[in-house]
PDB file of N, CA and C in Angstrom:
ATOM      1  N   UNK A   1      55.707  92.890  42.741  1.00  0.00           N
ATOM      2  CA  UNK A   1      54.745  92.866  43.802  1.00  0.00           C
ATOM      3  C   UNK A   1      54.972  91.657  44.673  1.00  0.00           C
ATOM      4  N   UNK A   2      54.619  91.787  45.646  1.00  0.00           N
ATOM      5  CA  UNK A   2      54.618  90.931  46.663  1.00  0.00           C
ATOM      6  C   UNK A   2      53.540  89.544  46.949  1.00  0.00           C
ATOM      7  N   UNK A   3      52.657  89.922  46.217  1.00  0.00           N
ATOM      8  CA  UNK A   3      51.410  88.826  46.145  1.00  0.00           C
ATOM      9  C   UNK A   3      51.856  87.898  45.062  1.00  0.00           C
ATOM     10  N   UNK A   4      51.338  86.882  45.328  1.00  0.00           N
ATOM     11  CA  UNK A   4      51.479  85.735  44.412  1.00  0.00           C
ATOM     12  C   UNK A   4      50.623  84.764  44.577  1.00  0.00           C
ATOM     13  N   UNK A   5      50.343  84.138  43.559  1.00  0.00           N
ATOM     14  CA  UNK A   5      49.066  83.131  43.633  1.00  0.00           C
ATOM     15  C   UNK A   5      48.829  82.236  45.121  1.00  0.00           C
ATOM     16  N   UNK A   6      47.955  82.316  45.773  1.00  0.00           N
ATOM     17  CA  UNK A   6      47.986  81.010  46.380  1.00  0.00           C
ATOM     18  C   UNK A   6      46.439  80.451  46.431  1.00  0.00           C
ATOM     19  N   UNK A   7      46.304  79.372  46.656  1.00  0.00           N
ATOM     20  CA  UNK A   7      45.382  78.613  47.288  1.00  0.00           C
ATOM     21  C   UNK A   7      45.221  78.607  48.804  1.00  0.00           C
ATOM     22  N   UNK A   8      43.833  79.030  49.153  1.00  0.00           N
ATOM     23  CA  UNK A   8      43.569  78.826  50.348  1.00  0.00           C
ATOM     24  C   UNK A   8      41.995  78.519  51.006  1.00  0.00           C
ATOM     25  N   UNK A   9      42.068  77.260  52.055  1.00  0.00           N
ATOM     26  CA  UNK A   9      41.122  76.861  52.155  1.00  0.00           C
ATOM     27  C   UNK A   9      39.878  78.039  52.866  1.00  0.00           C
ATOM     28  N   UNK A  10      38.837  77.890  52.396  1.00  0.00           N
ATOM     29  CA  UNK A  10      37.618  79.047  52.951  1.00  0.00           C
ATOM     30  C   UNK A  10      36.635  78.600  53.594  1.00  0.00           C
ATOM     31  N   UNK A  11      35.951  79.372  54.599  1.00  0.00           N
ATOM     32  CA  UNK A  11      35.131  79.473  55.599  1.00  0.00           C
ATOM     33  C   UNK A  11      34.350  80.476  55.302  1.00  0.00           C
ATOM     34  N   UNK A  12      32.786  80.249  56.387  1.00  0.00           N
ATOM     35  CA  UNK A  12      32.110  80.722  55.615  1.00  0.00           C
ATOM     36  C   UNK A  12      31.899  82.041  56.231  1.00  0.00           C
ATOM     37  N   UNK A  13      31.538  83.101  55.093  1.00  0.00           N
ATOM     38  CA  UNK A  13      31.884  84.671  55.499  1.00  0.00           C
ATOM     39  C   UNK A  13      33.417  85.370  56.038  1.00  0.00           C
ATOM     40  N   UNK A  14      34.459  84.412  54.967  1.00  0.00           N
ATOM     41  CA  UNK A  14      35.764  85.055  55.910  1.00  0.00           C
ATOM     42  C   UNK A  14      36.258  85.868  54.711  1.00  0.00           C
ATOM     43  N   UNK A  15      36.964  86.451  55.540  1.00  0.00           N
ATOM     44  CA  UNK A  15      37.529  87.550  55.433  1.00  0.00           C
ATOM     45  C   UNK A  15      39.316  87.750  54.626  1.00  0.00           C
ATOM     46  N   UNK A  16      39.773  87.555  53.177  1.00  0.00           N
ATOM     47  CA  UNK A  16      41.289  87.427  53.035  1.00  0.00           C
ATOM     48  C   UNK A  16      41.586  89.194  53.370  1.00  0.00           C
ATOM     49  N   UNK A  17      42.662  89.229  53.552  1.00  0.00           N
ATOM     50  CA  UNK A  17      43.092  90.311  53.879  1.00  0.00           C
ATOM     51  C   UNK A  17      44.423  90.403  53.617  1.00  0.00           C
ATOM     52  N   UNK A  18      45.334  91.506  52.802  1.00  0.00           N
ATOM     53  CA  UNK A  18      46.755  91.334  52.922  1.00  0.00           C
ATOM     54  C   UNK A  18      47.450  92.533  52.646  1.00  0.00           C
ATOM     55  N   UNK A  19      48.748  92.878  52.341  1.00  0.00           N
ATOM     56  CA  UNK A  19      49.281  93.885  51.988  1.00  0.00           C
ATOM     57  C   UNK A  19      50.186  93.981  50.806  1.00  0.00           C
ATOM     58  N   UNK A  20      50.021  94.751  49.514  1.00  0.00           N
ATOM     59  CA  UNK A  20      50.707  94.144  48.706  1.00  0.00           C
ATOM     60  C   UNK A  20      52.116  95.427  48.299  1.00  0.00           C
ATOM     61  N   UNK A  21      53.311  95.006  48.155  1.00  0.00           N
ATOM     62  CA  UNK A  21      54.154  95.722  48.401  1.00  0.00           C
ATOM     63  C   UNK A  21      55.174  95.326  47.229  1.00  0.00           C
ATOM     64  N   UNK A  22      55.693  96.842  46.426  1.00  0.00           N
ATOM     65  CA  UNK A  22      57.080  96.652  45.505  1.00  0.00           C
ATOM     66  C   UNK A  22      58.244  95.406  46.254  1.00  0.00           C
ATOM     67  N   UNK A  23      59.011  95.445  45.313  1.00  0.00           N
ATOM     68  CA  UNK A  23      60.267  94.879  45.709  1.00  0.00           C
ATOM     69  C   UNK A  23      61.204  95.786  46.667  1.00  0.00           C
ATOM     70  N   UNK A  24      61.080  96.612  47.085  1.00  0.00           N
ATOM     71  CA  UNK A  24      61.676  97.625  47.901  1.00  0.00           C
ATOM     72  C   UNK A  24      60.375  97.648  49.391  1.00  0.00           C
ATOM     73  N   UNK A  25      59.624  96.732  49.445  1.00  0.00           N
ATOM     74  CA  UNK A  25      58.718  96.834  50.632  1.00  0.00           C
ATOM     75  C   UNK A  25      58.061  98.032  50.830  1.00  0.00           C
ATOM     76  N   UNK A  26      58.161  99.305  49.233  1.00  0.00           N
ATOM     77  CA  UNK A  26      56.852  99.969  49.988  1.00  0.00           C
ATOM     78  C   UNK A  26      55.636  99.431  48.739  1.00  0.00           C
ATOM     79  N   UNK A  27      54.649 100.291  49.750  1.00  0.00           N
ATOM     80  CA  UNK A  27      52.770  99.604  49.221  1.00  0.00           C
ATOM     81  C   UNK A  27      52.495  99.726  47.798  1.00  0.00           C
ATOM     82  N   UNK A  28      51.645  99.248  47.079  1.00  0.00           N
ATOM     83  CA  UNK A  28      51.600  99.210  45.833  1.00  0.00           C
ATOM     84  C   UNK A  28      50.018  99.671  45.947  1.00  0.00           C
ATOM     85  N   UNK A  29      50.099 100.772  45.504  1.00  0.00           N
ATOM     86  CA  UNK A  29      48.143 101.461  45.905  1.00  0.00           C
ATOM     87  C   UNK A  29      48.156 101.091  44.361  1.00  0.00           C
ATOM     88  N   UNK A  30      46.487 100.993  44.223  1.00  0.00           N
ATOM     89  CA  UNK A  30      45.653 100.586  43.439  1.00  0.00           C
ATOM     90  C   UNK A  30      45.991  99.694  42.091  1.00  0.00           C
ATOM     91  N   UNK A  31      46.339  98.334  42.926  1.00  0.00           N
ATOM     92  CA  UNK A  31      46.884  96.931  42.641  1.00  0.00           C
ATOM     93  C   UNK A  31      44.690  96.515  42.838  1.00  0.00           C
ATOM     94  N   UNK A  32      44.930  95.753  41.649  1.00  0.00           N
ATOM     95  CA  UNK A  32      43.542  94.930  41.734  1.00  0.00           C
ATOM     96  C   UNK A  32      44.157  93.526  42.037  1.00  0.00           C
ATOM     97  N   UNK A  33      43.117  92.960  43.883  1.00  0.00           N
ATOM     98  CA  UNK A  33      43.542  91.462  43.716  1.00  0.00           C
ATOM     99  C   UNK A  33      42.403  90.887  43.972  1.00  0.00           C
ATOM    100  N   UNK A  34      42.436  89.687  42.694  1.00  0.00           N
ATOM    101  CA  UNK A  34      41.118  88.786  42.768  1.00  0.00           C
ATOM    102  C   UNK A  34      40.978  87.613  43.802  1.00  0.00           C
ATOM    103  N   UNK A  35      40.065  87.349  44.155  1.00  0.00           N
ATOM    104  CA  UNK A  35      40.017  85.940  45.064  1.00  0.00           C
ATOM    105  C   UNK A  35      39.134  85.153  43.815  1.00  0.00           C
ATOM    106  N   UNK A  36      39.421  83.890  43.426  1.00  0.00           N
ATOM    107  CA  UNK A  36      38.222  82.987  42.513  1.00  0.00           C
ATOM    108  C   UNK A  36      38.350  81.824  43.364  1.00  0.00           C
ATOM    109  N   UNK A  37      36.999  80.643  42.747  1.00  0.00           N
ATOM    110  CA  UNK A  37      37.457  79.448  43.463  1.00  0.00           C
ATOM    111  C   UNK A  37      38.215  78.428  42.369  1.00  0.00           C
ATOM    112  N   UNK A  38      38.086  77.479  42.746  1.00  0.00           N
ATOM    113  CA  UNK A  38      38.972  76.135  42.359  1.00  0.00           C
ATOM    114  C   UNK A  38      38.716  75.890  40.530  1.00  0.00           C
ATOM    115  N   UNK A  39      37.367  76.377  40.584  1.00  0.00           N
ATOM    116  CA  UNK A  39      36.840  76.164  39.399  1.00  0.00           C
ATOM    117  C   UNK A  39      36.968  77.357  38.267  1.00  0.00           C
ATOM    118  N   UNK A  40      37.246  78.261  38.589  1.00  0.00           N
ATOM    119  CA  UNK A  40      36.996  79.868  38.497  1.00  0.00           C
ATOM    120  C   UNK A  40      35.568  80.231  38.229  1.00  0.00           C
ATOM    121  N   UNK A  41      34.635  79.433  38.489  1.00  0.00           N
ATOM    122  CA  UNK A  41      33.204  80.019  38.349  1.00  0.00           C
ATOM    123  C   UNK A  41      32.883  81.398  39.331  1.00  0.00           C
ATOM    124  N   UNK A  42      33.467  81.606  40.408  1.00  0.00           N
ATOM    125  CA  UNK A  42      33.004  82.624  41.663  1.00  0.00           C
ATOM    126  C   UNK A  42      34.322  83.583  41.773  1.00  0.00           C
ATOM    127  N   UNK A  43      33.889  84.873  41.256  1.00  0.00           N
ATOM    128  CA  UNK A  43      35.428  85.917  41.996  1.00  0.00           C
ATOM    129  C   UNK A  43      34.850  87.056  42.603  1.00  0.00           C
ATOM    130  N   UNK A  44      35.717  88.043  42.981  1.00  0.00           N
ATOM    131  CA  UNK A  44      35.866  88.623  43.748  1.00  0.00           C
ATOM    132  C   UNK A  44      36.834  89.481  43.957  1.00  0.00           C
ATOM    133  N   UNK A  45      36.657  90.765  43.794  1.00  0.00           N
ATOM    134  CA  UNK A  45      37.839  91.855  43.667  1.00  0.00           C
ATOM    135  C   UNK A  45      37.895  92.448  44.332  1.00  0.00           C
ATOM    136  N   UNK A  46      39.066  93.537  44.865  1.00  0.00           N
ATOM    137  CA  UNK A  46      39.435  94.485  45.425  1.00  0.00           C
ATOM    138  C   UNK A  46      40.850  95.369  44.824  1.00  0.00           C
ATOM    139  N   UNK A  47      40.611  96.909  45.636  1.00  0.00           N
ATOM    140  CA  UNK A  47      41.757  97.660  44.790  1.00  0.00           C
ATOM    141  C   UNK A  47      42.658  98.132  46.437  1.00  0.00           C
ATOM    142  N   UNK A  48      44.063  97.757  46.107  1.00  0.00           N
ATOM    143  CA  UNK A  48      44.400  98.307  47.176  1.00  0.00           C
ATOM    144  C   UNK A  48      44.682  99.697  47.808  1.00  0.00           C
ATOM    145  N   UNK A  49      44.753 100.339  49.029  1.00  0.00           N
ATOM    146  CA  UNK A  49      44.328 101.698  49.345  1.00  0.00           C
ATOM    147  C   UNK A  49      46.130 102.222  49.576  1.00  0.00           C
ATOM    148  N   UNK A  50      46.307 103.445  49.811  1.00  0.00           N
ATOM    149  CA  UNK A  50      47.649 104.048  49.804  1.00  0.00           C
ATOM    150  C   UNK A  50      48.294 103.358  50.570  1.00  0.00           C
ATOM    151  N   UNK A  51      48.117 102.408  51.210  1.00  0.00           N
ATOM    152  CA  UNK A  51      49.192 101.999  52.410  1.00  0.00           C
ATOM    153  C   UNK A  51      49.373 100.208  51.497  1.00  0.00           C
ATOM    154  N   UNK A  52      48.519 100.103  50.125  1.00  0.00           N
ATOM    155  CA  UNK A  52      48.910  98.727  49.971  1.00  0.00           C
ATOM    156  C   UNK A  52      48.016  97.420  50.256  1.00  0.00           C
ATOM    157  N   UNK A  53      46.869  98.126  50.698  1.00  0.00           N
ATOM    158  CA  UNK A  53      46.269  96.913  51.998  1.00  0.00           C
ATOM    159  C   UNK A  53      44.660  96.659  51.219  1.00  0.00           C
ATOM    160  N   UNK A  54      44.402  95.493  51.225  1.00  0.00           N
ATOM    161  CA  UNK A  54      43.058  94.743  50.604  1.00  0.00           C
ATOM    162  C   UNK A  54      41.937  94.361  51.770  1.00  0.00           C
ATOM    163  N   UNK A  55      41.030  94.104  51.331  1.00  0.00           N
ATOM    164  CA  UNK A  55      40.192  93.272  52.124  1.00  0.00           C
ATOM    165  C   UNK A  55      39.206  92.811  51.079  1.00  0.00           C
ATOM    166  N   UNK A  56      39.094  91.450  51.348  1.00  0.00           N
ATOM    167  CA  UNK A  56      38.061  90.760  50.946  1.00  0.00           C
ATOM    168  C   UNK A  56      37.137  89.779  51.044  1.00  0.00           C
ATOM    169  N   UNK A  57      35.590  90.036  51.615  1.00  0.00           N
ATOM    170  CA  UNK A  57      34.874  89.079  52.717  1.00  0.00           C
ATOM    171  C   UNK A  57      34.546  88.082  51.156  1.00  0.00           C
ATOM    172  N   UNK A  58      34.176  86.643  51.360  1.00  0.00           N
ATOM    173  CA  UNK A  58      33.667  85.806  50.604  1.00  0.00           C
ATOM    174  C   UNK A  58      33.119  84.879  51.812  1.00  0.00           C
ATOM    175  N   UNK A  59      32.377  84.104  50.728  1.00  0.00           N
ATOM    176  CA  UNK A  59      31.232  82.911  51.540  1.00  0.00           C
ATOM    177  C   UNK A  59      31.378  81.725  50.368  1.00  0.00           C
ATOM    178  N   UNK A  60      31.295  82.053  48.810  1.00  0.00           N
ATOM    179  CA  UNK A  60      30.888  81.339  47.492  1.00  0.00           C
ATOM    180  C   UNK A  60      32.168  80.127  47.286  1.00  0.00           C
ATOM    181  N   UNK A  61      33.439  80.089  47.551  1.00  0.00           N
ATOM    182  CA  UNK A  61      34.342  79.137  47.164  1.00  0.00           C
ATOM    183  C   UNK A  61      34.796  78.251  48.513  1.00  0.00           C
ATOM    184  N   UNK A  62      35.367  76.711  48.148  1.00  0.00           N
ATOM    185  CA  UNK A  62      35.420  76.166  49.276  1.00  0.00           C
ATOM    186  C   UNK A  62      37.589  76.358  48.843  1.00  0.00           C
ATOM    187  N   UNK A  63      37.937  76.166  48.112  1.00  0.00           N
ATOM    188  CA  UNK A  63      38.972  76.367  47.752  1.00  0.00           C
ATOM    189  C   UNK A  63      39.169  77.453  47.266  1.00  0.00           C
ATOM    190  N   UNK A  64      40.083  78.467  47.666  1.00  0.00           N
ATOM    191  CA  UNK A  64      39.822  80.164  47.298  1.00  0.00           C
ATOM    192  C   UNK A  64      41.539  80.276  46.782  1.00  0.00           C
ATOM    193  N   UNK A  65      41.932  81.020  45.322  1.00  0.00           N
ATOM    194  CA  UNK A  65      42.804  81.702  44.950  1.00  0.00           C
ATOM    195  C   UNK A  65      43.106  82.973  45.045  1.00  0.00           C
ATOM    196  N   UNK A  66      43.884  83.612  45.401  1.00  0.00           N
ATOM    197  CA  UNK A  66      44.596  84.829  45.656  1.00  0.00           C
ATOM    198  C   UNK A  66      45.227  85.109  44.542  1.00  0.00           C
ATOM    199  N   UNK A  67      45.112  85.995  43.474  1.00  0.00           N
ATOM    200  CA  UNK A  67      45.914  86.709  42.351  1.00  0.00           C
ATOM    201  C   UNK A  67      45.826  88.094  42.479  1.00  0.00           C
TER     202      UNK A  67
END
């Protein structure tokens, strides 16, 4: 898969969004990706749709992970 951990700083009510894709660049449908914060007290899931693609609004972490 194409996703990989990152850290990223958060704002409030935003929105991560991404596309997650095999090693051959096509979509990887119903991939679960979490957002937590720094602490892992706060997460947040999503499943991706046939084309690969997430969305996920948060407000709760000031430092936000992508897995």
């Amino acid at each position: 898969m194409c996703v990989a951990g990152s850290a990223l700083p958060a704002y409030a009510d935003a929105i991560i969004s991404g596309r997650v894709t095999d090693p051959s660049s096509r979509p990887v449908t119903g991939a679960k990706v979490v957002v937590f914060d720094d602490e892992a007290t706060w997460s947040v899931s999503d499943t991706t749709d046939s084309d690969g693609k997430f969305s996920v609004k948060h407000s709760e972490c000031k430092l936000c992970f992508v897995e």
